[in-house]
Structure formats: C-alpha cells, structure tokens
Protein backbone atom coordinates (compact mmCIF):
# COMPACT_ATOMS: atom_id res chain seq x y z
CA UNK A 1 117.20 143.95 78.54
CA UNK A 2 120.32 141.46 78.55
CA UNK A 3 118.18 138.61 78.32
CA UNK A 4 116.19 140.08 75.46
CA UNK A 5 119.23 140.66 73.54
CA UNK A 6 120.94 137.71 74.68
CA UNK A 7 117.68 135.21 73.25
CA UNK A 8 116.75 137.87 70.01
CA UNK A 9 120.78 136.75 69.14
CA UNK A 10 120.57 133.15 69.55
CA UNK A 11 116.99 133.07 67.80
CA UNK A 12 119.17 135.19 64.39
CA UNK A 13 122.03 133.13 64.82
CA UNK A 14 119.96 129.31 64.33
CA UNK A 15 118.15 130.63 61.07
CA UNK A 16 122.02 131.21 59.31
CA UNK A 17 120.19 133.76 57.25
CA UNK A 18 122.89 135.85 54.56
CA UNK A 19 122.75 139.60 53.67
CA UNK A 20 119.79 140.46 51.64
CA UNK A 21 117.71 137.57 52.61
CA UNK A 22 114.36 138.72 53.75
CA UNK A 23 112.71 137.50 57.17
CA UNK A 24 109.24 138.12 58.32
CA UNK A 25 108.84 137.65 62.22
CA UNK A 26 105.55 137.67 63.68
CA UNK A 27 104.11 136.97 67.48
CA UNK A 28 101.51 137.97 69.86
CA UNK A 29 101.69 141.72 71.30
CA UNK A 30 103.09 139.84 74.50
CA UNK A 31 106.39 139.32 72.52
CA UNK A 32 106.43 142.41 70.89
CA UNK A 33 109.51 143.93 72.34
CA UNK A 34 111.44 140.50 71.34
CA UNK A 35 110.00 140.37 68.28
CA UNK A 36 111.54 143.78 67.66
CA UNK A 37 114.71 143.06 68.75
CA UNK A 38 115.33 139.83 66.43
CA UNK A 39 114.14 142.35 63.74
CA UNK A 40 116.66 144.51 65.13
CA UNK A 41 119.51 142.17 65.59
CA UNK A 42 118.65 140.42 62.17
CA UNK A 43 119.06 144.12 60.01
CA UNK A 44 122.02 144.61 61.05
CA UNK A 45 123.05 141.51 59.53
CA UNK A 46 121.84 142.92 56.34
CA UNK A 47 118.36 140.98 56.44
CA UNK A 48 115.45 142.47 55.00
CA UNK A 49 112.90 142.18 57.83
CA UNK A 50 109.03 142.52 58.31
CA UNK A 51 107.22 141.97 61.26
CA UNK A 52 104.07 141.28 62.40
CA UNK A 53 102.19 140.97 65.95
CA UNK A 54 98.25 140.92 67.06
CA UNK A 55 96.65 140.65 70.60
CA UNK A 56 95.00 137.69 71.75
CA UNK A 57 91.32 139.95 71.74
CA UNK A 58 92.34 140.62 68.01
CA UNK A 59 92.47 136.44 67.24
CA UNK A 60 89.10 135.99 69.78
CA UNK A 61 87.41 139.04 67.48
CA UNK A 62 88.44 136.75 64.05
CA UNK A 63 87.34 133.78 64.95
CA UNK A 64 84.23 135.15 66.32
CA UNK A 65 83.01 137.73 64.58
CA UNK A 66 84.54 136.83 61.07
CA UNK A 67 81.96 134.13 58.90
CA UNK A 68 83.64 131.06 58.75
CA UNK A 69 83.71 131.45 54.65
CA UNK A 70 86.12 133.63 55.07
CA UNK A 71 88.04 132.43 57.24
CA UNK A 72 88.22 128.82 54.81
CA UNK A 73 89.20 131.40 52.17
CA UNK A 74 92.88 131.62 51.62
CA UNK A 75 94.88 135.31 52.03
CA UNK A 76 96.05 136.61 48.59
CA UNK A 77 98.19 138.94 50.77
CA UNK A 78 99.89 135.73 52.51
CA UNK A 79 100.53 133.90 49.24
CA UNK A 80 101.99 136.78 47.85
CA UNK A 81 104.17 136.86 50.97
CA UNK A 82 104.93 133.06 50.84
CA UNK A 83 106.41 133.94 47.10
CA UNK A 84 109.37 136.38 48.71
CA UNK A 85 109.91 135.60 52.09
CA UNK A 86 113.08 133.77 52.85
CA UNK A 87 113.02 133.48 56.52
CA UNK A 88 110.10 132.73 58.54
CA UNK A 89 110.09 133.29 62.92
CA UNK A 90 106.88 132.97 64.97
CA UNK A 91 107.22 133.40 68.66
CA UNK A 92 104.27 131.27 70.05
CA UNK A 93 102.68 133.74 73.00
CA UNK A 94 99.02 133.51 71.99
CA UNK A 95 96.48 132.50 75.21
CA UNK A 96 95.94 128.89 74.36
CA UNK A 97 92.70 129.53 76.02
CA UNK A 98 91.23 131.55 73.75
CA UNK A 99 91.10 128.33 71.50
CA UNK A 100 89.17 126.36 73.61
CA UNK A 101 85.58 128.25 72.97
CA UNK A 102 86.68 128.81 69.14
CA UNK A 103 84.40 125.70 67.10
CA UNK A 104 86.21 122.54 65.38
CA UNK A 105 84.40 124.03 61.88
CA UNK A 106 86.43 127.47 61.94
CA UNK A 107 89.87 126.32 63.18
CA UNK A 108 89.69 123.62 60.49
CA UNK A 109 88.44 126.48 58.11
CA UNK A 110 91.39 128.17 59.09
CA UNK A 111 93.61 124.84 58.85
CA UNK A 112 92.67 124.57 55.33
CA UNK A 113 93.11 128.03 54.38
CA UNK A 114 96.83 127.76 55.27
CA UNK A 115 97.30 124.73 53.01
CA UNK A 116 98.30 126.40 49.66
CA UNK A 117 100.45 128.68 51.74
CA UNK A 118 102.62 125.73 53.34
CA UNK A 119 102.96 124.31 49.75
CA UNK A 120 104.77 127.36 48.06
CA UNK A 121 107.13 127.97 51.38
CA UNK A 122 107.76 123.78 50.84
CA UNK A 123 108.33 124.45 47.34
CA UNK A 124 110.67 127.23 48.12
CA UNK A 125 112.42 126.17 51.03
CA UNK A 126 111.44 128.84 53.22
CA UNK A 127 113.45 128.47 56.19
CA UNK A 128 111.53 128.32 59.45
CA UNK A 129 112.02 128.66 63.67
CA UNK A 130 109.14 128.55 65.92
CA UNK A 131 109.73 129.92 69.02
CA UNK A 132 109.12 128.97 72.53
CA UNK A 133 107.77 132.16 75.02
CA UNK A 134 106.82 132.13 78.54
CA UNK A 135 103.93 133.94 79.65
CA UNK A 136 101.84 134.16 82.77
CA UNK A 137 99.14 133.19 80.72
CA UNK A 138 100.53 129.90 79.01
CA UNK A 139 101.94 129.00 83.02
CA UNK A 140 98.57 129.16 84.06
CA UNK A 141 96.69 126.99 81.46
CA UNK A 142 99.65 124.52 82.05
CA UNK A 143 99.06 124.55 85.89
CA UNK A 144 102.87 125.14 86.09
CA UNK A 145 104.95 127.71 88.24
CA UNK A 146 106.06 130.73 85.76
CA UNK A 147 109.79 130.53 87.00
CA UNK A 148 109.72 126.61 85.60
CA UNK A 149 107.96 127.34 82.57
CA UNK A 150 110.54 130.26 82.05
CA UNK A 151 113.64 128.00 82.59
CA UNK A 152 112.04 125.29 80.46
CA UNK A 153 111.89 127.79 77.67
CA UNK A 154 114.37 130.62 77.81
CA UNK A 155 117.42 128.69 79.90
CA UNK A 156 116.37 125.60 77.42
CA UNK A 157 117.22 127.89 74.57
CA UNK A 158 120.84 128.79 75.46
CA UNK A 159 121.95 125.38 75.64
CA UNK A 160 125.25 125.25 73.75
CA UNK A 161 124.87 122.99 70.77
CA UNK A 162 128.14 121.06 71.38
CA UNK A 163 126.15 119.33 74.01
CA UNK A 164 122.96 118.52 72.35
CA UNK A 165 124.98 117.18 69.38
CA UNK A 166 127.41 114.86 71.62
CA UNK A 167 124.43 112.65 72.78
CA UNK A 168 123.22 113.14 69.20
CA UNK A 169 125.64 111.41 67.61
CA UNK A 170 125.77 108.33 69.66
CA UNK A 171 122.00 108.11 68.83
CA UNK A 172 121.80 109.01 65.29
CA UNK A 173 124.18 106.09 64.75
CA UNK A 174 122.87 103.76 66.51
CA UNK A 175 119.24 104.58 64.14
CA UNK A 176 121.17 103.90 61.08
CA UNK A 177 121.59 100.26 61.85
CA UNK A 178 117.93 99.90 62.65
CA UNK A 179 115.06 97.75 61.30
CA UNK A 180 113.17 98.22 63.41
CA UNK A 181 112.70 100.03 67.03
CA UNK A 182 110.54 98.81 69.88
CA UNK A 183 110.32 101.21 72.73
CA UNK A 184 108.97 100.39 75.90
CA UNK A 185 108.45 102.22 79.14
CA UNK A 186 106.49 101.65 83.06
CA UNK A 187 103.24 103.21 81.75
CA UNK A 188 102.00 100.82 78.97
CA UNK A 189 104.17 101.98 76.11
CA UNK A 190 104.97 99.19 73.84
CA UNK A 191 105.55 100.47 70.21
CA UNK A 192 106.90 99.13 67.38
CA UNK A 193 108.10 101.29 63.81
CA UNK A 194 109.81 100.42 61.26
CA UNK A 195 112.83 102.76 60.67
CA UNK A 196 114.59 100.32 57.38
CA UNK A 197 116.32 103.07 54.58
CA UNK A 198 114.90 106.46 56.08
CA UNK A 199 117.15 109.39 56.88
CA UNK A 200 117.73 110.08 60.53
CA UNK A 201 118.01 113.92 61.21
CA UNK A 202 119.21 115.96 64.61
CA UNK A 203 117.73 119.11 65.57
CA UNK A 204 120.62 121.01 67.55
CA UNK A 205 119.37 124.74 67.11
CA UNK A 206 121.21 125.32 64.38
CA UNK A 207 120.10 125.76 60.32
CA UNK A 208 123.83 124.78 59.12
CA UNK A 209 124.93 124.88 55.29
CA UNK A 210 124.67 121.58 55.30
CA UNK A 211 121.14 121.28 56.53
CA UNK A 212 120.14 123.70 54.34
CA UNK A 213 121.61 121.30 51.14
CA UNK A 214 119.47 118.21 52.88
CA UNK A 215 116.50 120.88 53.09
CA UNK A 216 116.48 120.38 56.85
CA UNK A 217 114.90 123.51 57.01
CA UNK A 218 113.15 124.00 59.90
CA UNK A 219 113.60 124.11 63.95
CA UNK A 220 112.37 124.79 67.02
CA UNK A 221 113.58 127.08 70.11
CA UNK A 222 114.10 124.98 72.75
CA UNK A 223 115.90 122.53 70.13
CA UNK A 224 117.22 119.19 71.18
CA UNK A 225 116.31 116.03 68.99
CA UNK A 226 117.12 113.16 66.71
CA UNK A 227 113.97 112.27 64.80
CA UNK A 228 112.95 110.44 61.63
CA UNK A 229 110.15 109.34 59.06
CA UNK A 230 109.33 105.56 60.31
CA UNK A 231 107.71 103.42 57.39
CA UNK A 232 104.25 105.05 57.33
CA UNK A 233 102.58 101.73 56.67
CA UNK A 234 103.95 100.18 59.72
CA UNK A 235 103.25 100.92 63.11
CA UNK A 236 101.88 97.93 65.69
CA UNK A 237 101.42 98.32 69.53
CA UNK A 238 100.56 101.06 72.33
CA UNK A 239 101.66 104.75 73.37
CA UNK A 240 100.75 106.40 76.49
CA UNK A 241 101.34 109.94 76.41
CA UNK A 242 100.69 111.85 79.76
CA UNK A 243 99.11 115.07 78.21
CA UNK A 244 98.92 116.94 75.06
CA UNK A 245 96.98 120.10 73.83
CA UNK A 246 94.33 119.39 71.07
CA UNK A 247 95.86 121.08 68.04
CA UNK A 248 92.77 122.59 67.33
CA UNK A 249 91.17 123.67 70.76
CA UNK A 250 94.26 123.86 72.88
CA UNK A 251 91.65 121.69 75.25
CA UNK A 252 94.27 119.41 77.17
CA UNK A 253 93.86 116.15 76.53
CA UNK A 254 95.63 113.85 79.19
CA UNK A 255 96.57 110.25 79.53
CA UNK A 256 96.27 109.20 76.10
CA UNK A 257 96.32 105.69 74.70
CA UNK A 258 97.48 105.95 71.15
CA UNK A 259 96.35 102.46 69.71
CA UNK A 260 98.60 101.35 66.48
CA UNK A 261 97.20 98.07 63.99
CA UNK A 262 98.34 97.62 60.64
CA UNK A 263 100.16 101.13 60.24
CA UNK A 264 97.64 103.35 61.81
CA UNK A 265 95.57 104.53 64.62
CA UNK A 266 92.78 102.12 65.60
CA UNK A 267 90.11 104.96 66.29
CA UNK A 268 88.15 102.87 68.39
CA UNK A 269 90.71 101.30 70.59
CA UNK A 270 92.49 104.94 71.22
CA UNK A 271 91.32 106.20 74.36
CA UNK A 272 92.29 109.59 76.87
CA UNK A 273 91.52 109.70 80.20
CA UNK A 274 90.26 113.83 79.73
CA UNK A 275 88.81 115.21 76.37
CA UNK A 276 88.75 112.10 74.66
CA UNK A 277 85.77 113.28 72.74
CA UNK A 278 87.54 116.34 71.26
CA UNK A 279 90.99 114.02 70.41
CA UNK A 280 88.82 112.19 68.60
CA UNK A 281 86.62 114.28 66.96
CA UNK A 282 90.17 116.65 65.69
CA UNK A 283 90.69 113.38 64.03
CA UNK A 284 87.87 112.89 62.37
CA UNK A 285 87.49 116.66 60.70
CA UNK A 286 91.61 116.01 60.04
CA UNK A 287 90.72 113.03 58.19
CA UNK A 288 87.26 114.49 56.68
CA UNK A 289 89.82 117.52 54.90
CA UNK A 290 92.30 114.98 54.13
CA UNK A 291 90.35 112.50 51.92
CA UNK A 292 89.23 116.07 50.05
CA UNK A 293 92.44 117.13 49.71
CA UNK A 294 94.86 114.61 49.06
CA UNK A 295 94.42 111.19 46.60
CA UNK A 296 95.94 109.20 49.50
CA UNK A 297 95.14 109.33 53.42
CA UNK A 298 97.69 109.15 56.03
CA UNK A 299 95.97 111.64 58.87
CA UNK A 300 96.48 108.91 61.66
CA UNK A 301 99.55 106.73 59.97
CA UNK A 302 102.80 107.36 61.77
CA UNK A 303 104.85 110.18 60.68
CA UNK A 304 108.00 110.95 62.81
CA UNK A 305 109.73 109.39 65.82
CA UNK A 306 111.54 111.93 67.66
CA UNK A 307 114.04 110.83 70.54
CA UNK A 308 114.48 114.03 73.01
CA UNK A 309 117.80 115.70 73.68
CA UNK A 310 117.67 118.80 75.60
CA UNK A 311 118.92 118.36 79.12
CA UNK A 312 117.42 121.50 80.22
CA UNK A 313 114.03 120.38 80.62
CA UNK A 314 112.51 117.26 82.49
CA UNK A 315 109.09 117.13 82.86
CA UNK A 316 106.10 116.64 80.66
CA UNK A 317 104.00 120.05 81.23
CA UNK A 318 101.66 119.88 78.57
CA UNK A 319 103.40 122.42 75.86
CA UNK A 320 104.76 120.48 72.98
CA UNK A 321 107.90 122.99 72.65
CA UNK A 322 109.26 121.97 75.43
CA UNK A 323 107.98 118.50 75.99
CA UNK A 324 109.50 116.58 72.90
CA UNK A 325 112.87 117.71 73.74
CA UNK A 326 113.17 115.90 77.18
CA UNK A 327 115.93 113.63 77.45
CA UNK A 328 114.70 109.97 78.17
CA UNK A 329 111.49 110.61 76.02
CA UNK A 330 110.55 109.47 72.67
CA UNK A 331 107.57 111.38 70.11
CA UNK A 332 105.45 109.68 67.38
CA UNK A 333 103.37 111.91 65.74
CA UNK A 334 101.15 111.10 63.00
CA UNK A 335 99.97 112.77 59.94
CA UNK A 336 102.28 114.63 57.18
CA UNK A 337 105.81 113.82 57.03
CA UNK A 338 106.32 114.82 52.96
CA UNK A 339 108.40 118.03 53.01
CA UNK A 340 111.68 117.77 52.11
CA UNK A 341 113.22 117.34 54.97
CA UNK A 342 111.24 114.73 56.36
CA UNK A 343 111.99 112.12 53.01
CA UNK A 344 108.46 110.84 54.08
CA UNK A 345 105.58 110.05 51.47
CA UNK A 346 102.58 111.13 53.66
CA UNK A 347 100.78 114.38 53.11
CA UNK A 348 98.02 115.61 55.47
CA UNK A 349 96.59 118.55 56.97
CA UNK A 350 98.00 118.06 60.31
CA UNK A 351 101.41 117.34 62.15
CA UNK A 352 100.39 116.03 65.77
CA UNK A 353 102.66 114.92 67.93
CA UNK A 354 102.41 112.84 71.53
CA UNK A 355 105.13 112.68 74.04
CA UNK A 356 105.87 109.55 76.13
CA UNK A 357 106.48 110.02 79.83
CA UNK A 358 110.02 110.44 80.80
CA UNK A 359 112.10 106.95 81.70
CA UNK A 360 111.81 104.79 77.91
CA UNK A 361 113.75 102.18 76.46
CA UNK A 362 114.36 101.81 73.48
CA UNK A 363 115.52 98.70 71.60
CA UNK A 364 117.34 98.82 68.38
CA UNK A 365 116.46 95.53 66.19
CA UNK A 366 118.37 94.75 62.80
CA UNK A 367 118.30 91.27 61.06
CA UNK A 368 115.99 89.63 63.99
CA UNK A 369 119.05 90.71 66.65
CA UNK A 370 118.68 93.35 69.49
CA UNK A 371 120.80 96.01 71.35
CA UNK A 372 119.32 98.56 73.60
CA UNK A 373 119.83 102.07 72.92
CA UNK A 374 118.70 103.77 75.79
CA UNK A 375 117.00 102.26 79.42
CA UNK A 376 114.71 103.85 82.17
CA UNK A 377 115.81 107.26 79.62
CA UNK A 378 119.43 106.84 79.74
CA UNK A 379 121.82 105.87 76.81
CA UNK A 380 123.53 102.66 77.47
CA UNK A 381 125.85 102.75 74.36
C-alpha cells in the first residue's frame, strides 16, 4: 500500500498540474489499483480526473475481431477528449505479447488513426507522463528476473531529481558548445550528428514552470536524460543497439546495425541479428503512411540524441523506459521530432528510438577542435 501511495505521489507531483486542470489517466487492468490512486492523489489537488483501463483480452478482441476500417478510422469520442484534457498519464502494463500475432496492416491502421489526435494535444500543449510498470508478464517477454525489472522501474522512479540534474548540467553544457558529436563505443558504434543551434533539453522527472513556457511538455517515469534535435539532414556512420522491441509487433529485434549516409538510414546496409525482416518491414509501412501524410519525409532521418542519466538502472533489457535512461548510454531515434518541445522540423508517424550498449564515448567537436565528454560511459569533464 506504501509503495502505491508513495509512486501514485511522485507520478502527480512530475505533471505540476494546478487546481481545476483536468487529467485523464488510463492503463491496463494490471495497474488498476495505481491508476486509481494517482486519480486519487491528483483530486485532492483539485484536478478534475478521468480514468480509463482495459485488459489485455479486451486489446487481443480489437485487434482481432474489429475490421481493420475501423480501426484506421479515427475516435470522435477521443478528439473530443483531446479538445479538454489538460493532463495526460498512461501506465504502460499491456502484454507486449499480445502484439506480436496482431498484423503490420492493423497496428499501422491504428497508428494512423491516432494522428489527428496527437496534433490537437500538440496544438494544445497537453501535458504528458508515460509510465513505467512492472509486471510478471513484461519480466517474462524480457527474459529478466521480476525483482530487477521492478527495481529498474519503481526504485528508478524515486530517484531524487537533485541527482539526475547534477550530472545534467555538466552535460547540457558541454552540448551547447557543440558542432558536432561523434560517439563511439567497443561494439561498432561510430556515429556522427550534427548538434550546431538546436536546443538541448534535460528530462529530470519534473514538468517545471519553466518547462512548461519552453513547451517541454512531456516525460517519462523512470526519467533521467539530456537529449536534443540533431540536424535532421545530417547523420553519417554506424549504431549498434543490443535489442529493441518493434514498435509495432513488440517482436524483439536484437543486435541492430543502424546504417546512417547522407542524413538517413541506408535501408539496405541496416541489418539485426533477430527479426530483421519485421525492423525493416515497420519501416517501410512507416514510410508508406508518411509520404501520404506529410509533403516532406523524414521516417528514417535522425530525430533525437538522448544521453542517459538515471543511475538506477544499468543494463539494456529490452524495454525502452528503462533502457534510454542508463548512464553511459546514448539514444538516436529517428522519425518525428516537430512538437514544440523538440524545436525539430521533421514530422512522421513514428518516434523510434535505439539504445547503444552501456560503456560510450562521446566526443564534443566545435570549430574542427575536440574534447571528450564522457569515456567507457563516464563523464570526464
């Protein structure tokens, strides 16, 4: 009971929502009872509060039962919700493997029927937190022990943001004076983005005043990062990320060679050592909706590099929550980085991002000089 409390407190406190705000919180039945308590915990700061929560048969039942018409077929009840909602918190407890028999065509479907919903919570600034929570399920499809993926998500989330920001700091200014970063690590990373004029952001668990005037918006619980909109024209070498869920089958794809060339992914040179086939083929119905959606196409052009904080958590697992917040990693991800926040010019159906392994370096370049930033993971500034 503690523990609920304790987590449904720290989850109210990072949205900074004031009286008479509303908040919708939604989650899988597994969360329900901390669902209900940040609706509980949020009304009695005056917060106007709806909430939401399905079982993972119920999602298995849509995507197989409903035609996939109406599935592409946006909700009138969620736009109507997008228009009043001020606060928006998803705890993430579905079974990822309930994705992985679902087809490409219908999570796609569902992909694009989300689209015009996204735009009027960007246009209003609907503050967001996604939130980590560990299930027997999600342990098993990660192959991890429960206690570890537990710690990694609830112990993660109790950090105290004086430390995350410390180690923040020292980074965030040393990203201001870049050009350009290279980052290198043991396992065939060697990257190369060009940072020159764009806004470097940290992520400390907290939606402050002041992010809120920047329209950094957003977070997720864990928290822990410094990240930023790299040029989205320029990108030129390698990433090896150890393993990352397909964002639309949850399939695990693992040991992935992310191929950059003139400021994008060079399909044919990307590779994965498992599920390379559905990596690949994610990208191409990504970049299929894309080119029918937006005037200009940036699905695979880089969109963020995020530098991991949270000193919690130290192993790549599999679960994107938790992995881009390790300390001594980098992310890139690729696809949309135009909301507000972001300062980015790309817009795209998807946000993916892939992980490094633990251990980088990172090099900070400005006018054709050097300094390194952090080596074998550890700040050397």
């Amino acid at each position: 009971m503690l523990s609920r409390i304790k987590i449904a407190k720290r989850i109210v406190e990072a949205m900074n929502m004031k009286s008479g705000e509303t908040l919708r919180v939604s989650g899988g039945a597994a969360a329900q009872d901390l669902v209900e308590e940040v609706a509980i915990q949020a009304m009695k700061k005056g917060i106007d509060v709806s909430i939401s929560t399905s079982r993972n048969i119920f999602i298995k039942r849509l995507y197989d039962e409903i035609p996939i018409k109406y599935i592409r077929r946006t909700s009138k009840i969620a736009l109507k919700l997008a228009e009043v909602v001020d606060n928006s918190i998803r705890i993430d407890c579905d079974d990822p493997k309930i994705y992985e028999k679902i087809s490409h065509n219908k999570i796609s479907a569902s992909h694009e029927s989300g689209l015009p919903i996204s735009k009027i919570m960007d246009r209003r600034n609907v503050k967001w937190c996604l939130v980590g929570y560990p299930t027997q399920e999600l342990a098993d499809y990660l192959e991890v022990d429960f206690s570890k993926l537990k710690r990694f998500i609830l112990d993660a989330i109790l950090v105290d943001r004086r430390v995350l920001m410390k180690n923040a700091n020292v980074i965030k200014s040393a990203l201001q004076k870049a050009d350009y970063v290279h980052i290198t690590d043991d396992y065939g990373t060697d990257l190369k983005l060009r940072l020159v004029g764009r806004k470097i952001m940290a992520s400390d668990g907290y939606i402050s005043d002041q992010d809120k005037k920047e329209k950094d918006i957003g977070l997720n619980l864990p928290d822990g990062e410094v990240f930023t909109t790299p040029l989205e024209t320029y990108a030129e070498g390698v990433l090896i990320s150890p393993k990352r869920a397909d964002i639309f089958t949850e399939k695990m794809i693992e040991n992935i060679k992310l191929v950059f060339e003139n400021g994008k992914l060079n399909l044919n040179k990307t590779k994965a050592e498992k599920n390379e086939k559905i990596m690949k083929n994610t990208l191409k119905k990504s970049l299929a909706l894309d080119k029918k959606k937006f005037p200009v196409v940036r699905t695979t052009n880089p969109a963020e590099l995020g530098i991991g904080l949270n000193p919690i958590i130290n192993e790549v697992i599999g679960y994107l929550l938790t992995d881009e917040k390790i300390f001594g990693t980098i992310h890139v991800a690729i696809g949309k980085n135009c909301n507000k926040a972001y300062g980015g010019k790309s817009n795209s159906s998807i946000h993916w991002d892939f992980v490094t392994n633990k251990g980088v370096n990172i090099e900070i370049i400005r006018k054709n000089k050097g300094f390194m930033l952090m080596e074998k993971g550890k700040l050397v500034i």
